[in-house]
C-alpha atoms as a PDB file:
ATOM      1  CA  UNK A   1     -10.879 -10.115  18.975  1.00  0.00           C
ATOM      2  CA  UNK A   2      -9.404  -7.982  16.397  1.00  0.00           C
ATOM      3  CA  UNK A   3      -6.086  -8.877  14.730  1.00  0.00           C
ATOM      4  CA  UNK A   4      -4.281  -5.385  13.332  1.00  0.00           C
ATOM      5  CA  UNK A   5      -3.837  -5.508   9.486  1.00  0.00           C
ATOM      6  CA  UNK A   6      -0.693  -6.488   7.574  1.00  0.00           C
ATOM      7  CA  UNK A   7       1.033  -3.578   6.087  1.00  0.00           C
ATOM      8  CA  UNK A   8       3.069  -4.782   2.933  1.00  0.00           C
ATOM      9  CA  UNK A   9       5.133  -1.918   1.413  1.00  0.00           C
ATOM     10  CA  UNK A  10       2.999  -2.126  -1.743  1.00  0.00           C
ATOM     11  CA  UNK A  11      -0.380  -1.222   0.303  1.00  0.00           C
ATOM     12  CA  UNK A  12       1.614   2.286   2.212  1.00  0.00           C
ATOM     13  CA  UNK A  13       2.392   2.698  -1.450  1.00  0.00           C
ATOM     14  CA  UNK A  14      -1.024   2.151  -2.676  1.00  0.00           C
ATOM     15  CA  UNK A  15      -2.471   4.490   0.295  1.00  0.00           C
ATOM     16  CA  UNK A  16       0.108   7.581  -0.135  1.00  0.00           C
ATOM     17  CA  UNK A  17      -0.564   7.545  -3.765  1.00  0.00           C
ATOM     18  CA  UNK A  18      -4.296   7.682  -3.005  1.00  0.00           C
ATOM     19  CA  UNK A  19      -3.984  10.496  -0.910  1.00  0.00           C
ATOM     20  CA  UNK A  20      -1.991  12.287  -3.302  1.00  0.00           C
ATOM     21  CA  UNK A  21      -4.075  12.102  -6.310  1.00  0.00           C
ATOM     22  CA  UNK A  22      -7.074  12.922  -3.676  1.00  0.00           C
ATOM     23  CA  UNK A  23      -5.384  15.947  -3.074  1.00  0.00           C
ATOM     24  CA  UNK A  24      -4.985  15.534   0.374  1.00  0.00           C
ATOM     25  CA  UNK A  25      -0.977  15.231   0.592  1.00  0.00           C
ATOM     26  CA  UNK A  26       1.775  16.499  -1.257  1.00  0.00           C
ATOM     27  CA  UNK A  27       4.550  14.305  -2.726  1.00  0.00           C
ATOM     28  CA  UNK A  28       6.811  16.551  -1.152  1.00  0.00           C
ATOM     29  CA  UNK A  29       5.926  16.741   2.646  1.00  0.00           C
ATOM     30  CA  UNK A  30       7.388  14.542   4.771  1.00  0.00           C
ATOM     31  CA  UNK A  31       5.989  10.169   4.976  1.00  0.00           C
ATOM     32  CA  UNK A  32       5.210  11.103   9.082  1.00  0.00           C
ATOM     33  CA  UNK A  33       1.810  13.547   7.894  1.00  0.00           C
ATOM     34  CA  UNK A  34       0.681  10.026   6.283  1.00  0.00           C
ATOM     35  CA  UNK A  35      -0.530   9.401   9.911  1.00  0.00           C
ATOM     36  CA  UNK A  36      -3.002  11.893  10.341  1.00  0.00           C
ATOM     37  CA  UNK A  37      -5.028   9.336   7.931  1.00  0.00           C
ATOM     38  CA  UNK A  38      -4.480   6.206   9.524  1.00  0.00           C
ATOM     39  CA  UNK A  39      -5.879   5.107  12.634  1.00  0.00           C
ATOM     40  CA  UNK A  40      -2.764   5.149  15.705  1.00  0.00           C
ATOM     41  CA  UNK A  41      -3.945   1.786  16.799  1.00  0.00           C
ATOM     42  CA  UNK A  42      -2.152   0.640  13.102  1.00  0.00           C
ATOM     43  CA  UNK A  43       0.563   3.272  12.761  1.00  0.00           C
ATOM     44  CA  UNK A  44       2.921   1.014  14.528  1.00  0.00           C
ATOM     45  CA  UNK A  45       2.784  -1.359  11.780  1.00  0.00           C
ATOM     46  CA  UNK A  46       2.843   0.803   9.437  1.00  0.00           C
ATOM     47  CA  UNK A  47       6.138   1.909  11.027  1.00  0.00           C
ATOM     48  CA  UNK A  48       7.805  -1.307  11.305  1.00  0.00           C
ATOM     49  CA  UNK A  49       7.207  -1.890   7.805  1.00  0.00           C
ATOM     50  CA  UNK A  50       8.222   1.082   6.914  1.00  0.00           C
ATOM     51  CA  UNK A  51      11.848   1.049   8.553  1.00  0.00           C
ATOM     52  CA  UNK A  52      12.052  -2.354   7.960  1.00  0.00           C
ATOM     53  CA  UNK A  53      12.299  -1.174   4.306  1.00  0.00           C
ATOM     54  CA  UNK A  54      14.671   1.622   4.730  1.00  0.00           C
ATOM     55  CA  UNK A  55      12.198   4.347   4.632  1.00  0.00           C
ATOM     56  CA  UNK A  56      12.322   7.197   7.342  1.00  0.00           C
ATOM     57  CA  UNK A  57       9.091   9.209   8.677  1.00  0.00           C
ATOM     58  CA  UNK A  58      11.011  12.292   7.111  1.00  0.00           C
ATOM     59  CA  UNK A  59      11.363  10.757   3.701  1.00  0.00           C
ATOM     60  CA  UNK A  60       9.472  12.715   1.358  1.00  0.00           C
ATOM     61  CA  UNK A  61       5.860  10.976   0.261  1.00  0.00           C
ATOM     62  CA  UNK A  62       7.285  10.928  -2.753  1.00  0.00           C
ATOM     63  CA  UNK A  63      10.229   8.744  -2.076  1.00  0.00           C
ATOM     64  CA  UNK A  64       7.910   6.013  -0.866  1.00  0.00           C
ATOM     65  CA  UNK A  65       5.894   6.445  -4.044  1.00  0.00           C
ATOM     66  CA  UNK A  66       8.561   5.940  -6.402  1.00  0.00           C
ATOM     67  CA  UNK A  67       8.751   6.167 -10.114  1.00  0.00           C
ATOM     68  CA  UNK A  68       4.852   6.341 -11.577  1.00  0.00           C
ATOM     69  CA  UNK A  69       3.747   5.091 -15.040  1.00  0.00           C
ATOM     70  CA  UNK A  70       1.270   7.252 -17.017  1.00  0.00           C
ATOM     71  CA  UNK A  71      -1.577   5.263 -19.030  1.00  0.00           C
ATOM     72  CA  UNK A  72      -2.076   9.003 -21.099  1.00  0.00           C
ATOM     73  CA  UNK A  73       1.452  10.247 -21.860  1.00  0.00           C
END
């Protein structure tokens, strides 16, 4: 039997920021278009988590990602 993955904060985080830099996303539109690239069987987690830490689905991607370090400034 499968067990659904964990969702920390730091791994939505980790995934936005992938999709951004991929391209894919924009740090402007709104955390709910995250789930077009997650399966629905884990969006529920990811969610939970997310409200749990005061985030709303129409919180900009770029909220969620916070403040980014360069390496090459």
């Amino acid at each position: 039997m499968l067990q659904s993955m964990q969702y920390s904060l730091d791994i939505i985080q980790d995934e936005a920021r992938q999709l951004v830099q991929k391209g894919l996303v924009s740090r402007q539109q709104p955390i709910y278009i995250l789930c077009q690239f997650i399966p629905a069987r884990e969006w529920a987690c990811i969610e939970n988590e997310l409200e749990r830490c005061n985030f709303l689905l129409r919180d900009r991607i770029g909220d969620l990602m916070g403040r980014e370090d360069w390496d090459n400034d």
